[in-house]
PDB file of N, CA and C in Angstrom:
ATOM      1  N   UNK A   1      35.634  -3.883 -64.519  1.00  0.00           N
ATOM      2  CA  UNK A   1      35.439  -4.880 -63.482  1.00  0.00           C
ATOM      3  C   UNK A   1      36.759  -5.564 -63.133  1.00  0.00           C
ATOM      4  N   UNK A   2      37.697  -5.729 -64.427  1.00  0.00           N
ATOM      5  CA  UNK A   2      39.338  -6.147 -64.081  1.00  0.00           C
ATOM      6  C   UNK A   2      39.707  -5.551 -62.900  1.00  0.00           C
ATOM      7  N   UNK A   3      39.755  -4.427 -63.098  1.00  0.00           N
ATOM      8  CA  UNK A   3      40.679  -3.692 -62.301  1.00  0.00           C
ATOM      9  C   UNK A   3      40.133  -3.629 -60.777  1.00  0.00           C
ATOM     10  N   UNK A   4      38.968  -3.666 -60.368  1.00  0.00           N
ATOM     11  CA  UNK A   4      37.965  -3.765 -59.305  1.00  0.00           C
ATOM     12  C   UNK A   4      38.690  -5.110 -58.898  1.00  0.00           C
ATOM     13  N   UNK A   5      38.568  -6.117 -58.946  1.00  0.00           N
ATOM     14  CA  UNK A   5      39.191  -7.476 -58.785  1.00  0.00           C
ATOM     15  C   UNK A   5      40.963  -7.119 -59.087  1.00  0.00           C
ATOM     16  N   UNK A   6      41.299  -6.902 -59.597  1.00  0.00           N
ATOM     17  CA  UNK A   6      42.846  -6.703 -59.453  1.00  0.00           C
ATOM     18  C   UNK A   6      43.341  -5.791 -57.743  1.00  0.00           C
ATOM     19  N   UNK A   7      42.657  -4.632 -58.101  1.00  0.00           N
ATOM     20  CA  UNK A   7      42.540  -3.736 -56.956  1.00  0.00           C
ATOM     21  C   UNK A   7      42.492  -4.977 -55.546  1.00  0.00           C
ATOM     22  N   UNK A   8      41.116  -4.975 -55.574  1.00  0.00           N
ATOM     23  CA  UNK A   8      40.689  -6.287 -54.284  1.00  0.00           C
ATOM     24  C   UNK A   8      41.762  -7.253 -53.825  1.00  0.00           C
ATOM     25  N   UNK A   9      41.998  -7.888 -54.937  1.00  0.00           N
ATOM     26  CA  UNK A   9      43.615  -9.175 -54.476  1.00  0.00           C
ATOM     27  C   UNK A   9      44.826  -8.159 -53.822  1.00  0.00           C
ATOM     28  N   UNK A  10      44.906  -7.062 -54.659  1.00  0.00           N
ATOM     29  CA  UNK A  10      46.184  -6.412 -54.236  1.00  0.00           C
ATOM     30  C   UNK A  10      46.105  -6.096 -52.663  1.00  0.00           C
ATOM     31  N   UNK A  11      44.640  -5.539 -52.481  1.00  0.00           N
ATOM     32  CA  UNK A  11      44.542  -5.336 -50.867  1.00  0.00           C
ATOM     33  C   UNK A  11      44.539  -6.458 -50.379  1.00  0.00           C
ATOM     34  N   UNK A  12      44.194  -7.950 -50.487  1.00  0.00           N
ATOM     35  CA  UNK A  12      43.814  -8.221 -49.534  1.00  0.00           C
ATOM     36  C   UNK A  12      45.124  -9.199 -49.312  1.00  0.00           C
ATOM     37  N   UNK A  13      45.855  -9.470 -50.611  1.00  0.00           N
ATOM     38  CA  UNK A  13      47.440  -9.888 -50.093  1.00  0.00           C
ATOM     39  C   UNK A  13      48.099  -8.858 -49.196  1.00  0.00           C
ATOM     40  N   UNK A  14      48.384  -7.567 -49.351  1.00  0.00           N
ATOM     41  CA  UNK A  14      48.863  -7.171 -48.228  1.00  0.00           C
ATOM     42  C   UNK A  14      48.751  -7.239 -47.357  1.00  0.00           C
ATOM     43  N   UNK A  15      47.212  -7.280 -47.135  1.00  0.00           N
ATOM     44  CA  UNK A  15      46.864  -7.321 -45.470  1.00  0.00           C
ATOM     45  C   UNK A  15      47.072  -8.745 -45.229  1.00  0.00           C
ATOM     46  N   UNK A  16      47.211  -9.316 -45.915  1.00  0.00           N
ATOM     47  CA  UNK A  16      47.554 -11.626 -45.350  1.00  0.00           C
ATOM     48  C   UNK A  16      49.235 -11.263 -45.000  1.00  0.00           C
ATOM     49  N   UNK A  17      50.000 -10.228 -45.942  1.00  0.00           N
ATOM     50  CA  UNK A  17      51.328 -10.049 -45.910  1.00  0.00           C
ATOM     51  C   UNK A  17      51.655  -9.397 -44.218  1.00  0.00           C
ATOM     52  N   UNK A  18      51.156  -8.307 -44.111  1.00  0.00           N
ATOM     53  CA  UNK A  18      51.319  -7.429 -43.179  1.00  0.00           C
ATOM     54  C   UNK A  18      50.925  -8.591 -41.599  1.00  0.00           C
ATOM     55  N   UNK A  19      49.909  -9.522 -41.723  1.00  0.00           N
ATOM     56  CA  UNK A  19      49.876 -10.392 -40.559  1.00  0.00           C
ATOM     57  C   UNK A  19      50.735 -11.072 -40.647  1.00  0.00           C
ATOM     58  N   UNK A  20      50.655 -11.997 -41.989  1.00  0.00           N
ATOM     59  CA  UNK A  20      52.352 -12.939 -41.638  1.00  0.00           C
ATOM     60  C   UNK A  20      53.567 -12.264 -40.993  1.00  0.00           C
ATOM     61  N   UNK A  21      54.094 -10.937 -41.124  1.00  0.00           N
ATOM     62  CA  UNK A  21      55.191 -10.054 -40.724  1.00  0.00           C
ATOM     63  C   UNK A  21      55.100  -9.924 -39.519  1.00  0.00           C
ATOM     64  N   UNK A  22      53.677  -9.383 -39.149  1.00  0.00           N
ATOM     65  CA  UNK A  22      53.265  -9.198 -37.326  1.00  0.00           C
ATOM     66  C   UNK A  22      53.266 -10.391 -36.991  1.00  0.00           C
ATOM     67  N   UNK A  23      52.790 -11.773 -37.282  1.00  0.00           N
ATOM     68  CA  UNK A  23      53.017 -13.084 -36.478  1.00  0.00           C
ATOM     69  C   UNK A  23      54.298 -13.605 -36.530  1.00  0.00           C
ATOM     70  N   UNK A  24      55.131 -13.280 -37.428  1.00  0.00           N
ATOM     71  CA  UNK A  24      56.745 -13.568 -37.547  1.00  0.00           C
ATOM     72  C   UNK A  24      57.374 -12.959 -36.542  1.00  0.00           C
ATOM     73  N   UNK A  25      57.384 -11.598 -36.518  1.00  0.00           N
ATOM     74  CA  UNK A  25      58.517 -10.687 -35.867  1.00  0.00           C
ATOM     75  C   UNK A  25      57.720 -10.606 -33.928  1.00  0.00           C
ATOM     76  N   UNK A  26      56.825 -10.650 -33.815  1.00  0.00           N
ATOM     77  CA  UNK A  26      55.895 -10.302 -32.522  1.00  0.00           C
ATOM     78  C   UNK A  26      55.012 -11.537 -32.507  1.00  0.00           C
ATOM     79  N   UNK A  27      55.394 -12.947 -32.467  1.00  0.00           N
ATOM     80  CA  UNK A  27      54.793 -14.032 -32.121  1.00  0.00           C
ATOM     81  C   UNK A  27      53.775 -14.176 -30.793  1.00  0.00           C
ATOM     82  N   UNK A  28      54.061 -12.950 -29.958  1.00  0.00           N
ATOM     83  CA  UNK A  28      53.419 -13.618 -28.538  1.00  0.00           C
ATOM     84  C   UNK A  28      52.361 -12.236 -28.699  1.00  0.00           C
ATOM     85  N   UNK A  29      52.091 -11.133 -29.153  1.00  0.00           N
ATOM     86  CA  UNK A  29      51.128 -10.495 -29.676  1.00  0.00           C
ATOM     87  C   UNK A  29      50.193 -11.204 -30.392  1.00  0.00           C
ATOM     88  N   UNK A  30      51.164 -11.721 -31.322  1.00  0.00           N
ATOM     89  CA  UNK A  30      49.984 -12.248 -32.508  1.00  0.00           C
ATOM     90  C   UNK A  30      49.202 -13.634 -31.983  1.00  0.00           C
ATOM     91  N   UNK A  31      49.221 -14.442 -31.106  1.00  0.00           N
ATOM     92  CA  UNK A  31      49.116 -15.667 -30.807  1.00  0.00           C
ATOM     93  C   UNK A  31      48.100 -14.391 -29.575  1.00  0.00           C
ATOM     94  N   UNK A  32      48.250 -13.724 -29.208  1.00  0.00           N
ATOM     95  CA  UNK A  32      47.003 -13.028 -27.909  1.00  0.00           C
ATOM     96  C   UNK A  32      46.177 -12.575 -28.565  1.00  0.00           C
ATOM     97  N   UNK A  33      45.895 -12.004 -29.952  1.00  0.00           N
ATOM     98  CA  UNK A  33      45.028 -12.003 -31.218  1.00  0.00           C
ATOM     99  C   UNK A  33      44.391 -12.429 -31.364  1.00  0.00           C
ATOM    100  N   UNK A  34      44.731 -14.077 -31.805  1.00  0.00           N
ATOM    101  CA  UNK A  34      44.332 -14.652 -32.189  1.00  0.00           C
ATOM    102  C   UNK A  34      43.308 -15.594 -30.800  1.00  0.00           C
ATOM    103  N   UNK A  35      43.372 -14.675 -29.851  1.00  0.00           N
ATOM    104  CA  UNK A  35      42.733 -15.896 -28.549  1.00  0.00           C
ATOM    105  C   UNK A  35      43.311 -17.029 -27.655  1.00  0.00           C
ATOM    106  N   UNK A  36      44.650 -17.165 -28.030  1.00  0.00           N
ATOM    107  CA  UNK A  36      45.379 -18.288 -27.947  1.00  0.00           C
ATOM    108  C   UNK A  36      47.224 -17.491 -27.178  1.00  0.00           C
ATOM    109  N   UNK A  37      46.884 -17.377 -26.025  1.00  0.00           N
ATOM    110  CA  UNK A  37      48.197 -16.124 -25.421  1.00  0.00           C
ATOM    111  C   UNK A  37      49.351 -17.135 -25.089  1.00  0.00           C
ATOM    112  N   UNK A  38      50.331 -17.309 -25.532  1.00  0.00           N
ATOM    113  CA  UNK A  38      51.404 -18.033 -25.285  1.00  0.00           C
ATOM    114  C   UNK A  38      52.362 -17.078 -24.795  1.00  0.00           C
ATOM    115  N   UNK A  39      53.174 -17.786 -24.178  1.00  0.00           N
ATOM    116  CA  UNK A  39      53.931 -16.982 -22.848  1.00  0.00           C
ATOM    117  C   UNK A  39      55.498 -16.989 -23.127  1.00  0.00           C
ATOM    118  N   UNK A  40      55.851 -18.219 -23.839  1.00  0.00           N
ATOM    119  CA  UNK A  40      57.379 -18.842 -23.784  1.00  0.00           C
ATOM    120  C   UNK A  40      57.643 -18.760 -25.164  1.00  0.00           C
ATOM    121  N   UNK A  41      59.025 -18.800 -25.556  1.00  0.00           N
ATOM    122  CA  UNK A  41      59.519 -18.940 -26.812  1.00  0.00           C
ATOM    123  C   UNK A  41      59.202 -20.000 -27.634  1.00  0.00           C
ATOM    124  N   UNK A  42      59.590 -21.414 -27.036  1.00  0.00           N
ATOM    125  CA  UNK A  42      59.137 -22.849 -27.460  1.00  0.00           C
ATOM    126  C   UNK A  42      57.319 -22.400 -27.978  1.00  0.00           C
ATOM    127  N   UNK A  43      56.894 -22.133 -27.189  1.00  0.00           N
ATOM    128  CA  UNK A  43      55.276 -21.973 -27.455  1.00  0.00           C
ATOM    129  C   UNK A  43      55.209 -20.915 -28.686  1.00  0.00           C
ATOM    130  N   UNK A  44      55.931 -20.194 -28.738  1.00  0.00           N
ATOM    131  CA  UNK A  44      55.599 -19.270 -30.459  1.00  0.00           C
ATOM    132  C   UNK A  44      55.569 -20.075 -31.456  1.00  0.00           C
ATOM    133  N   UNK A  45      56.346 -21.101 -31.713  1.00  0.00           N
ATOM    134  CA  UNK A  45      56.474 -21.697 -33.013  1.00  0.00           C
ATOM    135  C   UNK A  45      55.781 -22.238 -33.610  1.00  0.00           C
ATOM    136  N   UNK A  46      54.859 -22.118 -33.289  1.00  0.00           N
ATOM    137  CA  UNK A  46      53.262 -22.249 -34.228  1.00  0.00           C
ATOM    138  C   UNK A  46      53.118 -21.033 -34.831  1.00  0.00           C
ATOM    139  N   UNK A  47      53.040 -20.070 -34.193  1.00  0.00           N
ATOM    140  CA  UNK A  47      52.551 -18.078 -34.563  1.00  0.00           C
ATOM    141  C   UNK A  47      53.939 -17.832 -35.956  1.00  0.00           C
ATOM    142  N   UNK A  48      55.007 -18.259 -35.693  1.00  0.00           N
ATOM    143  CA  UNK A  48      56.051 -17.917 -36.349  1.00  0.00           C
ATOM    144  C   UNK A  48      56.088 -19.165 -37.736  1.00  0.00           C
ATOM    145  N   UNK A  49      55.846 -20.002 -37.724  1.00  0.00           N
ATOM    146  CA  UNK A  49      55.388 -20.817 -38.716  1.00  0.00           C
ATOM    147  C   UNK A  49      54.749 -20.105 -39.435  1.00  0.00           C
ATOM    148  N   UNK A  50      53.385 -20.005 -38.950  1.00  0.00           N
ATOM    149  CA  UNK A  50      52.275 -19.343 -39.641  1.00  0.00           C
ATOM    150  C   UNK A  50      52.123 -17.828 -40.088  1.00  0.00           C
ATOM    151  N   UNK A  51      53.451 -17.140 -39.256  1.00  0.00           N
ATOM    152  CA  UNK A  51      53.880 -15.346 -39.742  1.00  0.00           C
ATOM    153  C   UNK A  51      54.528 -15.916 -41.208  1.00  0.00           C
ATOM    154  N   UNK A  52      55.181 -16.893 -41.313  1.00  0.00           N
ATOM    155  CA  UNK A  52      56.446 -17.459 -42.379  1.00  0.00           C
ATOM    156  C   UNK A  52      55.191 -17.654 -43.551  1.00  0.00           C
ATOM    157  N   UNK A  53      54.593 -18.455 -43.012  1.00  0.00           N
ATOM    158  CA  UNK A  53      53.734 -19.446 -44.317  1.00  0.00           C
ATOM    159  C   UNK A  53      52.894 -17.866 -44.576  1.00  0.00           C
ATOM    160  N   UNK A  54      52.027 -17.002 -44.281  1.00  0.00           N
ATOM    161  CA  UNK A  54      51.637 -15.809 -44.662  1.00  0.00           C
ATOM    162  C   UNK A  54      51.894 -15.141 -45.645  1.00  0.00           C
ATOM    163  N   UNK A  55      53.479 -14.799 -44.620  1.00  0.00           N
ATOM    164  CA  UNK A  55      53.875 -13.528 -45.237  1.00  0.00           C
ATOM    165  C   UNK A  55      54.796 -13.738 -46.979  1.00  0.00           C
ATOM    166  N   UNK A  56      54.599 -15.303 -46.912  1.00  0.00           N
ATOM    167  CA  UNK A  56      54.896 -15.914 -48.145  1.00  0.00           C
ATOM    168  C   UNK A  56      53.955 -15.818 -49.170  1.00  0.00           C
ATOM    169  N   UNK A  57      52.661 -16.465 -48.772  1.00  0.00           N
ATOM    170  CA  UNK A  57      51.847 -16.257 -49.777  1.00  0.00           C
ATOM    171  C   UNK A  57      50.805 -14.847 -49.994  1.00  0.00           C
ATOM    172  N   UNK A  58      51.296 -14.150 -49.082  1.00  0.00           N
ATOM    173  CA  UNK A  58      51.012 -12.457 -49.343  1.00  0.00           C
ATOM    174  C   UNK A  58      51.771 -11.788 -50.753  1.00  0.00           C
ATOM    175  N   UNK A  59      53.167 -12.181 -50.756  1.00  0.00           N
ATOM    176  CA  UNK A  59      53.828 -11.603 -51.352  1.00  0.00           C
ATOM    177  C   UNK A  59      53.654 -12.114 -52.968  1.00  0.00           C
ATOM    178  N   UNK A  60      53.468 -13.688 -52.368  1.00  0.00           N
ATOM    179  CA  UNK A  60      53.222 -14.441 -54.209  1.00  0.00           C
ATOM    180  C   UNK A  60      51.421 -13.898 -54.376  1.00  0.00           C
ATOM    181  N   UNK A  61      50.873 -13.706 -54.131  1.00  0.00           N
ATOM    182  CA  UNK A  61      49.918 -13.034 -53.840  1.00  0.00           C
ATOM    183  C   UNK A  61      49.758 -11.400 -54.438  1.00  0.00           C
ATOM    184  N   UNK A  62      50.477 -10.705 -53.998  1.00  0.00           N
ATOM    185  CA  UNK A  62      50.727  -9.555 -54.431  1.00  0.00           C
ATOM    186  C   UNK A  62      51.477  -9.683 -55.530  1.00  0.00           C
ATOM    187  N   UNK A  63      52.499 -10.088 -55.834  1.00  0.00           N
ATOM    188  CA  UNK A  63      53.632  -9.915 -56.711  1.00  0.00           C
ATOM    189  C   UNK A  63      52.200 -10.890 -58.430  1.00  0.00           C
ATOM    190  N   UNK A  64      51.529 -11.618 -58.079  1.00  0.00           N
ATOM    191  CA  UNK A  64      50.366 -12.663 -59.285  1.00  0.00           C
ATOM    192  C   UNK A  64      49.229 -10.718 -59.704  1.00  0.00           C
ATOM    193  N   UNK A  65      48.500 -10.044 -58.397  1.00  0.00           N
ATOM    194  CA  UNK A  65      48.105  -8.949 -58.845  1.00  0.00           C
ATOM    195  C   UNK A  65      48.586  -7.683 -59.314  1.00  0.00           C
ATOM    196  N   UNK A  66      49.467  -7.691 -58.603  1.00  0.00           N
ATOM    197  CA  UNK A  66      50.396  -6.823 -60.137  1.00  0.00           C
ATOM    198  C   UNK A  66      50.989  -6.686 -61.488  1.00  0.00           C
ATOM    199  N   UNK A  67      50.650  -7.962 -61.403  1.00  0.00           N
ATOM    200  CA  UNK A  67      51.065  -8.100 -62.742  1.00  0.00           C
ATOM    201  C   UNK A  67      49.298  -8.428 -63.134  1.00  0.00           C
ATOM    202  N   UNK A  68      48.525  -8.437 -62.869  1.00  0.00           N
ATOM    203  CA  UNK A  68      46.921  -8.631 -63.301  1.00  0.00           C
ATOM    204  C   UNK A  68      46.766  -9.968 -63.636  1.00  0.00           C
ATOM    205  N   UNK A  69      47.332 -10.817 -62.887  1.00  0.00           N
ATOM    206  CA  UNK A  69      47.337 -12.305 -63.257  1.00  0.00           C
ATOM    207  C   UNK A  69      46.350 -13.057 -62.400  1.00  0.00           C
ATOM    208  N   UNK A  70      45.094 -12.716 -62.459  1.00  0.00           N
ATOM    209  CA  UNK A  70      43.679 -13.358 -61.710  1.00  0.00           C
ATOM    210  C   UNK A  70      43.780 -14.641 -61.294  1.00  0.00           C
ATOM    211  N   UNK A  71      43.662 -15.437 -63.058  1.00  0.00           N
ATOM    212  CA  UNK A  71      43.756 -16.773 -62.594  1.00  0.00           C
ATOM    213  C   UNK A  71      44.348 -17.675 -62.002  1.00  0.00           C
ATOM    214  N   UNK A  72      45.391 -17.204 -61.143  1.00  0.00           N
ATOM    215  CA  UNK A  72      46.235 -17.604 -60.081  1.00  0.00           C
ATOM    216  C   UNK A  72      45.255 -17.287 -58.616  1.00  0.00           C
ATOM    217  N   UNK A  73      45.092 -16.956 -58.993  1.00  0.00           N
ATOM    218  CA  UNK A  73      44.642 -16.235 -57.800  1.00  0.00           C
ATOM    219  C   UNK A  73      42.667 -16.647 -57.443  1.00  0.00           C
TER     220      UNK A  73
END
């Protein structure tokens, strides 16, 4: 059952990782995604915040299930 739950976190940080990266690098995609289509640069910096704050806790995220460290998680 560990490993079922280890497995699970590992996917599902990547995929929190892999959006933070797409809302970082392609802000005005990811913000038309999400329902919310911003047009201008000034207007990304919400999408790019939130690619940042993601693709951060994807990685601490991933990096806690590899090592099989649940209770972080």
């Amino acid at each position: 059952m560990r490993s079922k739950a280890v497995a699970l976190a590992g996917l599902v940080s990547i995929v929190i990782l892999l959006l933070g990266i797409r809302a970082f690098l392609d802000p005005l995609a990811a913000s038309a995604s999400f329902g919310l289509p911003m047009h201008t640069d000034p207007e990304t910096a919400s999408a790019r915040i939130y690619g940042a704050r993601n693709a951060l806790l994807g990685a601490v995220a991933l990096v806690f299930a590899m090592r099989g460290m649940l209770q972080p998680l």
